[in-house]
N, C-alpha and C. Protein backbone atom coordinates (compact mmCIF):
# COMPACT_ATOMS: atom_id res chain seq x y z
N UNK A 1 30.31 79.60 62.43
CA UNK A 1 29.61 80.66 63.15
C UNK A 1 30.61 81.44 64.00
N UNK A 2 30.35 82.53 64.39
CA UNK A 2 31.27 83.73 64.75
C UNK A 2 31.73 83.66 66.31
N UNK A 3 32.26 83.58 66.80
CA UNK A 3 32.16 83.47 68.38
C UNK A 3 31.64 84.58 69.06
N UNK A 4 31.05 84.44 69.98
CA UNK A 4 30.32 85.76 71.17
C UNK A 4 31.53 86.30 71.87
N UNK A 5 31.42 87.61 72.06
CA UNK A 5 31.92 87.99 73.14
C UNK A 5 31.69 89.06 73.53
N UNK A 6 31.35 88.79 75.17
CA UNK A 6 30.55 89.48 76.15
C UNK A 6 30.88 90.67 76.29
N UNK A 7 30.54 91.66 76.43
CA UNK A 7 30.80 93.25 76.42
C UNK A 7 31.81 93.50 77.95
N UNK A 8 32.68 94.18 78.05
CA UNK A 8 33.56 94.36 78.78
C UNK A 8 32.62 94.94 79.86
N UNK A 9 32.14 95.32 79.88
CA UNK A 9 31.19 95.86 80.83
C UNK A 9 30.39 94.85 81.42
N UNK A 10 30.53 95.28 83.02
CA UNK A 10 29.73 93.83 83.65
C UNK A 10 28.49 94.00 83.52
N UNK A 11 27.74 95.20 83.73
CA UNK A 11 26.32 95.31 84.02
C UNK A 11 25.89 94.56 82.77
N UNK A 12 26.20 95.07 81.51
CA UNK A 12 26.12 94.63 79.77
C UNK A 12 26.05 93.29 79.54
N UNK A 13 27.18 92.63 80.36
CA UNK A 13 27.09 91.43 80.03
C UNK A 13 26.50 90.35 81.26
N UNK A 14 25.96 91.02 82.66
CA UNK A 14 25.19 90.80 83.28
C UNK A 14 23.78 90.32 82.82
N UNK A 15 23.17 91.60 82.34
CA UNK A 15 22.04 91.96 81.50
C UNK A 15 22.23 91.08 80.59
N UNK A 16 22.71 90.67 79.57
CA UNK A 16 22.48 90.07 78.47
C UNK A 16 22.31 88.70 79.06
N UNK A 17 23.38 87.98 79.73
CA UNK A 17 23.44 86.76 80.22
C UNK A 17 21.94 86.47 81.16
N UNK A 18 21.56 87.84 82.04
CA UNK A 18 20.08 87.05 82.59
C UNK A 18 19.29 86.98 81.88
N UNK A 19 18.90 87.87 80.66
CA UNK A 19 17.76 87.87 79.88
C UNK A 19 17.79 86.91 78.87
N UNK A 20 19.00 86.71 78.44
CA UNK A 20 19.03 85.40 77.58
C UNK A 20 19.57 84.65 78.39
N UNK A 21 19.49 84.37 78.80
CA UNK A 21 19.87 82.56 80.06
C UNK A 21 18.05 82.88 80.36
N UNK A 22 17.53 83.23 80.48
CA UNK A 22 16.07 83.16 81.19
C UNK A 22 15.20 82.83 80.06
N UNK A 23 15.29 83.19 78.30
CA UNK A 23 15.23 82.84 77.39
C UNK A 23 14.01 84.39 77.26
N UNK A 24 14.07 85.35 77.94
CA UNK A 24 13.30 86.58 77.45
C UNK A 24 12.45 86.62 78.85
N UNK A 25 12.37 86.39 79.83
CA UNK A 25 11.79 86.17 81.12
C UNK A 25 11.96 86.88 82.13
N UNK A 26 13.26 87.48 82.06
CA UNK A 26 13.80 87.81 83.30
C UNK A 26 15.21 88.69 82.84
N UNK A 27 15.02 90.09 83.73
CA UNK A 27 16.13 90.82 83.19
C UNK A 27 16.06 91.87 82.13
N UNK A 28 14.43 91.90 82.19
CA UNK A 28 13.86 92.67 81.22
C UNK A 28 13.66 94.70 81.21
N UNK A 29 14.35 94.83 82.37
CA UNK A 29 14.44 96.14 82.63
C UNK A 29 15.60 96.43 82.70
N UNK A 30 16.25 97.83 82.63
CA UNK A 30 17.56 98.63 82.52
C UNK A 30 17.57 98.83 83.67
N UNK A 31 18.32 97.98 84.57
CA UNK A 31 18.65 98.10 85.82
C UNK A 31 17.66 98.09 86.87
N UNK A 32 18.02 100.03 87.33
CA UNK A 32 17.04 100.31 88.24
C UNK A 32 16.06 101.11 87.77
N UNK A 33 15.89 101.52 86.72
CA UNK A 33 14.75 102.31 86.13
C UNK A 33 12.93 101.80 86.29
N UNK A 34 13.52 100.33 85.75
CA UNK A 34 12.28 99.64 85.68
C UNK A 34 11.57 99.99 83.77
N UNK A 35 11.90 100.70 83.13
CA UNK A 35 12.04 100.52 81.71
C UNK A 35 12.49 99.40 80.90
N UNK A 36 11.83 99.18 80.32
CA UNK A 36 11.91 97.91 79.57
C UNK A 36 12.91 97.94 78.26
N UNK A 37 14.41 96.98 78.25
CA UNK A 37 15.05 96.88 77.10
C UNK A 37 14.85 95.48 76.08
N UNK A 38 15.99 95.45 75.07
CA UNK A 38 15.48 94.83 74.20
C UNK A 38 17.09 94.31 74.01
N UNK A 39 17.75 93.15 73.32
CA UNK A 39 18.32 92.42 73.30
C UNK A 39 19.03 92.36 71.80
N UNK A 40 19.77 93.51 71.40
CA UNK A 40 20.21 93.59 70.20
C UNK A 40 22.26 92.98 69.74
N UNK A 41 21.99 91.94 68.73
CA UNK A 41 23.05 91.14 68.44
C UNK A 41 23.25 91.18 67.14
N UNK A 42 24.53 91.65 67.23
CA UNK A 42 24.75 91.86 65.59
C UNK A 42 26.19 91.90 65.65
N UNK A 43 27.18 91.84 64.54
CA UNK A 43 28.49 91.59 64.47
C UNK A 43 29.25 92.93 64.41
N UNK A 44 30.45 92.47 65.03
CA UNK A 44 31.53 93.16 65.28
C UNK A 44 32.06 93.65 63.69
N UNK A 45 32.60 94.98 64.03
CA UNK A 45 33.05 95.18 62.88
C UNK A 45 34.29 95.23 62.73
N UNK A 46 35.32 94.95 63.79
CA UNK A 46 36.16 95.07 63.48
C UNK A 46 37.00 93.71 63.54
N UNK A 47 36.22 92.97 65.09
CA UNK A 47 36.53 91.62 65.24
C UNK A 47 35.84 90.34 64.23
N UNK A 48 34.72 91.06 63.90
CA UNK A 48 33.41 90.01 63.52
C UNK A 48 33.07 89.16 64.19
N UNK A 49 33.41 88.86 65.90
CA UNK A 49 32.51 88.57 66.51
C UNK A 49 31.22 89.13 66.53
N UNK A 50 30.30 87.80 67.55
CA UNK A 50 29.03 88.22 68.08
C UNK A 50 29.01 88.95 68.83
N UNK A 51 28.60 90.42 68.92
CA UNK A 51 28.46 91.33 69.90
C UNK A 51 26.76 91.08 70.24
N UNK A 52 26.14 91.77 71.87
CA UNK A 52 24.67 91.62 72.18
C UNK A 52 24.75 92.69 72.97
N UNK A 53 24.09 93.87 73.03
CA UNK A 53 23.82 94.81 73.54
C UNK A 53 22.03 95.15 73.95
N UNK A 54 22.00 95.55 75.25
CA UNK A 54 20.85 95.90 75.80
C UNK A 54 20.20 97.72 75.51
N UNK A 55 19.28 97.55 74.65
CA UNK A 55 19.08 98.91 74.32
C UNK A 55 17.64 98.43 75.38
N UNK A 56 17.34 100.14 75.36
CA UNK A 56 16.19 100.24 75.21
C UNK A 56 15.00 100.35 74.47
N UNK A 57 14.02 99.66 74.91
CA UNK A 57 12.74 99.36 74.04
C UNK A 57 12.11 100.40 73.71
N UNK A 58 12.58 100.41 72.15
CA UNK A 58 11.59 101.90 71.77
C UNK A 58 11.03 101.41 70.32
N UNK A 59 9.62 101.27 70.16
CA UNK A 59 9.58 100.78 69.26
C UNK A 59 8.17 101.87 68.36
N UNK A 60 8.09 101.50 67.27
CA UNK A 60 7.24 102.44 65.80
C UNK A 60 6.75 101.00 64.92
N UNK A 61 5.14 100.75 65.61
CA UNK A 61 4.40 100.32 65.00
C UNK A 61 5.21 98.73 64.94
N UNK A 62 5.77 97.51 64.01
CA UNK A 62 6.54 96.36 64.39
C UNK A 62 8.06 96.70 63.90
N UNK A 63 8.44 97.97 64.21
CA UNK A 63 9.59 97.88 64.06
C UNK A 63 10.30 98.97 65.24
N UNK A 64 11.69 98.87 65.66
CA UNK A 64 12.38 99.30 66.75
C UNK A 64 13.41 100.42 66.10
N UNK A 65 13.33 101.32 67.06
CA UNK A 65 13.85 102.65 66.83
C UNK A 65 16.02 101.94 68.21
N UNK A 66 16.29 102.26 67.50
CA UNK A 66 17.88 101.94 68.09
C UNK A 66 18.64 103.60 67.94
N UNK A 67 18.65 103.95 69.26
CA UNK A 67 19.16 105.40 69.91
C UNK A 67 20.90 105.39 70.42
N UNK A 68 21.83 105.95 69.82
CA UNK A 68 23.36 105.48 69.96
C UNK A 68 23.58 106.46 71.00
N UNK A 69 23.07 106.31 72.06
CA UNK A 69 23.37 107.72 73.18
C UNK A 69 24.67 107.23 73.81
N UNK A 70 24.39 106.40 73.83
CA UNK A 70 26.06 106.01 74.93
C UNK A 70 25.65 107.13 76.61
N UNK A 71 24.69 107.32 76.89
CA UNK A 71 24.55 108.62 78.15
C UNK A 71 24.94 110.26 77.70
N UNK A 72 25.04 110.23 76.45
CA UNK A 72 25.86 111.47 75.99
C UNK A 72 27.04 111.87 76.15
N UNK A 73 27.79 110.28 76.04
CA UNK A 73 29.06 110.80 75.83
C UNK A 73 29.55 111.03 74.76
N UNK A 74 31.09 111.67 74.65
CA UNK A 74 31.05 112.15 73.26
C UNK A 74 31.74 111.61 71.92
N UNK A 75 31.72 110.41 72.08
CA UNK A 75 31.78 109.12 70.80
C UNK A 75 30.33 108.05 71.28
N UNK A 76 30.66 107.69 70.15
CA UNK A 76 29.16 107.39 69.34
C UNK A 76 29.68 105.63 70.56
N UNK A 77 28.57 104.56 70.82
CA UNK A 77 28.80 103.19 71.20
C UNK A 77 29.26 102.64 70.00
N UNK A 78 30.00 101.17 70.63
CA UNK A 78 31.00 100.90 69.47
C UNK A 78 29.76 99.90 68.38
N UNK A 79 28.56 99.73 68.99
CA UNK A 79 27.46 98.96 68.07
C UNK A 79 26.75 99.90 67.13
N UNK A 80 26.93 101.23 67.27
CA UNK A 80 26.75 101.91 65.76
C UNK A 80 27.64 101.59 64.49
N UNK A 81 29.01 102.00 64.92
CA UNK A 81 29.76 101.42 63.84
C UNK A 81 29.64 100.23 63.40
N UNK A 82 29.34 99.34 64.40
CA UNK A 82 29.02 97.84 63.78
C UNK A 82 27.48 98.02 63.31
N UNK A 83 26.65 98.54 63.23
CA UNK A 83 25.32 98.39 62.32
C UNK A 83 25.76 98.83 60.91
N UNK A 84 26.53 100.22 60.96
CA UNK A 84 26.68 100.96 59.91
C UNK A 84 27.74 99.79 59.01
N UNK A 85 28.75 98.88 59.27
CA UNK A 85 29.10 97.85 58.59
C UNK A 85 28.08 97.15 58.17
N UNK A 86 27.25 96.76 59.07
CA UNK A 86 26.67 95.26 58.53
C UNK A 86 25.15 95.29 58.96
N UNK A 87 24.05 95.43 58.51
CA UNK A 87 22.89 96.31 58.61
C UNK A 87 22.10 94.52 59.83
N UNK A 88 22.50 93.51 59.31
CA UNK A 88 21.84 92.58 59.80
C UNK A 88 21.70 92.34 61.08
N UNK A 89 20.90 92.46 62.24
CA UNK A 89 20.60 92.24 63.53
C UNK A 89 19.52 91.53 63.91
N UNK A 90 19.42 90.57 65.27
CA UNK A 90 19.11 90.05 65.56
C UNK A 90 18.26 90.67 67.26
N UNK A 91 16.62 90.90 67.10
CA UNK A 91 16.25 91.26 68.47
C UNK A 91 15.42 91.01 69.11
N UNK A 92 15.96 90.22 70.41
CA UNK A 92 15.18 89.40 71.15
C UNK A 92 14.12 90.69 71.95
N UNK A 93 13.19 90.72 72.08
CA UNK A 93 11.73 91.55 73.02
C UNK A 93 11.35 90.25 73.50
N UNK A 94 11.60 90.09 74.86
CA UNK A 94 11.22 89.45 75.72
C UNK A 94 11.52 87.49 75.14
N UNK A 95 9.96 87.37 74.95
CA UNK A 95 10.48 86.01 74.73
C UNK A 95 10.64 85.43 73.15
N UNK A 96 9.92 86.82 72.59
CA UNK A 96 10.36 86.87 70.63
C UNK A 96 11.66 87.04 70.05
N UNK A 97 12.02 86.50 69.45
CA UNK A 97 13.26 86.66 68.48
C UNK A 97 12.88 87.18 67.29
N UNK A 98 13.61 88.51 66.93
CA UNK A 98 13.26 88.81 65.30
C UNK A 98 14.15 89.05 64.68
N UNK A 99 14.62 88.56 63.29
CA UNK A 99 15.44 88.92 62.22
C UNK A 99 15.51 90.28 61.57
N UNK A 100 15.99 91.35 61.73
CA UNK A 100 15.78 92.63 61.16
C UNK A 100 17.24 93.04 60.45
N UNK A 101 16.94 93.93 59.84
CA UNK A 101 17.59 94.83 58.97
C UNK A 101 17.75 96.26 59.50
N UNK A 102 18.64 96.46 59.62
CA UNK A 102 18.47 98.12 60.14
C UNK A 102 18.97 99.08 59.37
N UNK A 103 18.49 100.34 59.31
CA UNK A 103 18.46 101.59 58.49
C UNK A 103 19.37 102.56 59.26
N UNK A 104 20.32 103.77 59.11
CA UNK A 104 20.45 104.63 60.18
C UNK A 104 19.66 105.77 59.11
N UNK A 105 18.74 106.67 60.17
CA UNK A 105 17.96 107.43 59.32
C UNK A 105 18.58 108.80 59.19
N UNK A 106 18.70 109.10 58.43
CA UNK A 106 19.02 110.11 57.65
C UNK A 106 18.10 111.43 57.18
N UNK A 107 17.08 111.25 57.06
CA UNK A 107 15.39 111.99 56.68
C UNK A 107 15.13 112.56 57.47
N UNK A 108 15.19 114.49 57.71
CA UNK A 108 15.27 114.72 59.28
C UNK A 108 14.00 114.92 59.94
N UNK A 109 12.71 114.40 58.94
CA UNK A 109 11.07 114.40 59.26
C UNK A 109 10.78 113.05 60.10
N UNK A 110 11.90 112.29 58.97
CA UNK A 110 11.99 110.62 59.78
C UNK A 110 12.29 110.41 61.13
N UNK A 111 13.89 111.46 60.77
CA UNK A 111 14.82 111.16 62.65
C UNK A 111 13.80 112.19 63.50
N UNK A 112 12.78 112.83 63.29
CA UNK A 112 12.53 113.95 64.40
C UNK A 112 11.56 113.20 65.06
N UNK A 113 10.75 112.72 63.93
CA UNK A 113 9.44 111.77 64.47
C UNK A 113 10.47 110.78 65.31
N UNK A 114 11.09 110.06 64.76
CA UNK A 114 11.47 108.40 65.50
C UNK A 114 12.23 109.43 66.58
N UNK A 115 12.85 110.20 66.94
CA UNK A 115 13.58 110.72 68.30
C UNK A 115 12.82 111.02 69.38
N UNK A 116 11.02 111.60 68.82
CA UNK A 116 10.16 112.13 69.80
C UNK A 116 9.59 110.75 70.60
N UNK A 117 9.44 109.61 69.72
CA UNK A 117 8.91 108.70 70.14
C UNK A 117 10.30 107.98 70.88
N UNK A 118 11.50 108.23 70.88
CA UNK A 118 12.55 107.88 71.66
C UNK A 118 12.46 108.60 72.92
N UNK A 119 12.53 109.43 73.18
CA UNK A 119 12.20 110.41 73.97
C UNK A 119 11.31 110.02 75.08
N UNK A 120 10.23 110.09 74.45
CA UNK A 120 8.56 109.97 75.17
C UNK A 120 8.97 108.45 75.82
N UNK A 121 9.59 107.43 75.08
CA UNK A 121 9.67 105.96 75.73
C UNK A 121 10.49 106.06 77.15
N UNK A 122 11.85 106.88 76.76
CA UNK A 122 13.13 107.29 77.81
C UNK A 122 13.62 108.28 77.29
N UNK A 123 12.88 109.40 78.39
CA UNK A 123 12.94 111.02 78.45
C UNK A 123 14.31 111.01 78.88
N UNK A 124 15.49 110.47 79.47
CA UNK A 124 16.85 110.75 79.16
C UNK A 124 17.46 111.23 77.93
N UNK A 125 17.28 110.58 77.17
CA UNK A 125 17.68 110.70 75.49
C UNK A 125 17.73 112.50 75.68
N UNK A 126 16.72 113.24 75.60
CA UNK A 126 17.03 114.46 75.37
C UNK A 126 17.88 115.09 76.03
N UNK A 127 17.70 115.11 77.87
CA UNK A 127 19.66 115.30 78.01
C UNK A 127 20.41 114.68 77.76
N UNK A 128 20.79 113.73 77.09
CA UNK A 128 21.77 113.01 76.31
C UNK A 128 22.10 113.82 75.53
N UNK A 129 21.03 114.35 74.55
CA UNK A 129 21.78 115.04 73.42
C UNK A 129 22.28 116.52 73.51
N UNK A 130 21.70 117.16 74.66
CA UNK A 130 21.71 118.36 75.32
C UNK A 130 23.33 118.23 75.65
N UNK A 131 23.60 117.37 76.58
CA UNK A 131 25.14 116.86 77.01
C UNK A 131 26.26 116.78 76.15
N UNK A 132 25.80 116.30 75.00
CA UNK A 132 27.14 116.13 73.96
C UNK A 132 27.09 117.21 72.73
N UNK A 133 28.17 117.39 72.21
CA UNK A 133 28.07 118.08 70.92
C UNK A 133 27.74 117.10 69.76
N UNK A 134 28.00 115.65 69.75
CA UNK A 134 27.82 114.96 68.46
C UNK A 134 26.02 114.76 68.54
N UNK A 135 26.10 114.34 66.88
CA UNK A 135 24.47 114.21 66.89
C UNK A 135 24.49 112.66 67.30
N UNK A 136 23.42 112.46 67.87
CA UNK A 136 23.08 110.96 68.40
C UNK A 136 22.33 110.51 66.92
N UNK A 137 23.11 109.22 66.36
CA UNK A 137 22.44 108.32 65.50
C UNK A 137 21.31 107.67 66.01
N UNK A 138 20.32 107.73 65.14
CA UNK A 138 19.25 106.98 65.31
C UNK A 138 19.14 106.18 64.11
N UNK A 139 18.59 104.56 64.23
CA UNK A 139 18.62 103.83 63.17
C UNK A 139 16.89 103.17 63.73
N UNK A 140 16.94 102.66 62.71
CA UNK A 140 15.59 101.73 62.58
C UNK A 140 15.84 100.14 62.18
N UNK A 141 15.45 99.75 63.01
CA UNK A 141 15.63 97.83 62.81
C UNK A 141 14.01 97.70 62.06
N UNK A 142 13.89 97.30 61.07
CA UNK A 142 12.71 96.39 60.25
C UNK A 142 12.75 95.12 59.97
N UNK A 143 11.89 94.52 59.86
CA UNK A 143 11.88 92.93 59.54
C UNK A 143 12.32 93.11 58.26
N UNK A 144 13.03 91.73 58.10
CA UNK A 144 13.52 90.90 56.74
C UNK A 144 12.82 90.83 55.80
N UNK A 145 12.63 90.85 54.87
CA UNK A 145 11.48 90.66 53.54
C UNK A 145 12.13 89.57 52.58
């Protein structure tokens, strides 16, 4: 099995460590917002470590919409490139664990719908994209079949 390693970032690996040390209990909001994130782990692409990143909870019916805003800066977070390697992720919502597969969508009826409902969850996203010149990837995590 791959070894973890914690995101250089303290808040990141703050966040990850309370919400999973609490086992989905605690640590369940993005800071100070009070918005609710979600607990996404999937491998490195360059290390193939375990990477775990705190998105926010945006979800379409039982599956999760994953928004690469980085705040609108202007490279993409380094866990896009690692989806776009290796589609398999792992996401804890609270005290559920789910096995998913993720898509980056491409379909611009698909990305407009899944962005509005990004949006509407955490109305940041749109100055995010206002802020940068790159397009913000949007992917879709689905269950395993």
């Amino acid at each position: 099995m791959a070894e973890y390693i914690p995101s250089p970032r303290e808040w990141v690996s703050d966040q990850v460590e309370l919400y999973e040390g609490s086992q989905g209990t605690d640590g369940l909001t993005l800071r100070d917002t009070g918005l609710p994130v979600i607990i996404v782990t999937n491998q490195g692409h360059k290390t193939g470590a375990i990477r775990k990143t705190p998105l926010m909870r945006v979800v379409d019916g039982n599956n999760y919409v994953l928004v690469g805003s980085q705040g609108g800066a202007p490279q993409h977070p380094h866990w896009v490139h690692n989806l776009r390697k290796d589609a398999n992720v792992e996401i804890r919502d609270e005290t559920a664990v789910h096995s998913m597969k993720v898509r980056e969508v491409a379909d611009s009826a698909e990305r407009t719908r899944l962005w509005y409902i990004a949006v509407e969850a955490f109305p940041p996203y749109k100055e995010y994209q206002e802020k940068t010149s790159r397009f913000i990837p949007v992917f879709l995590a689905e269950a395993n079949s």
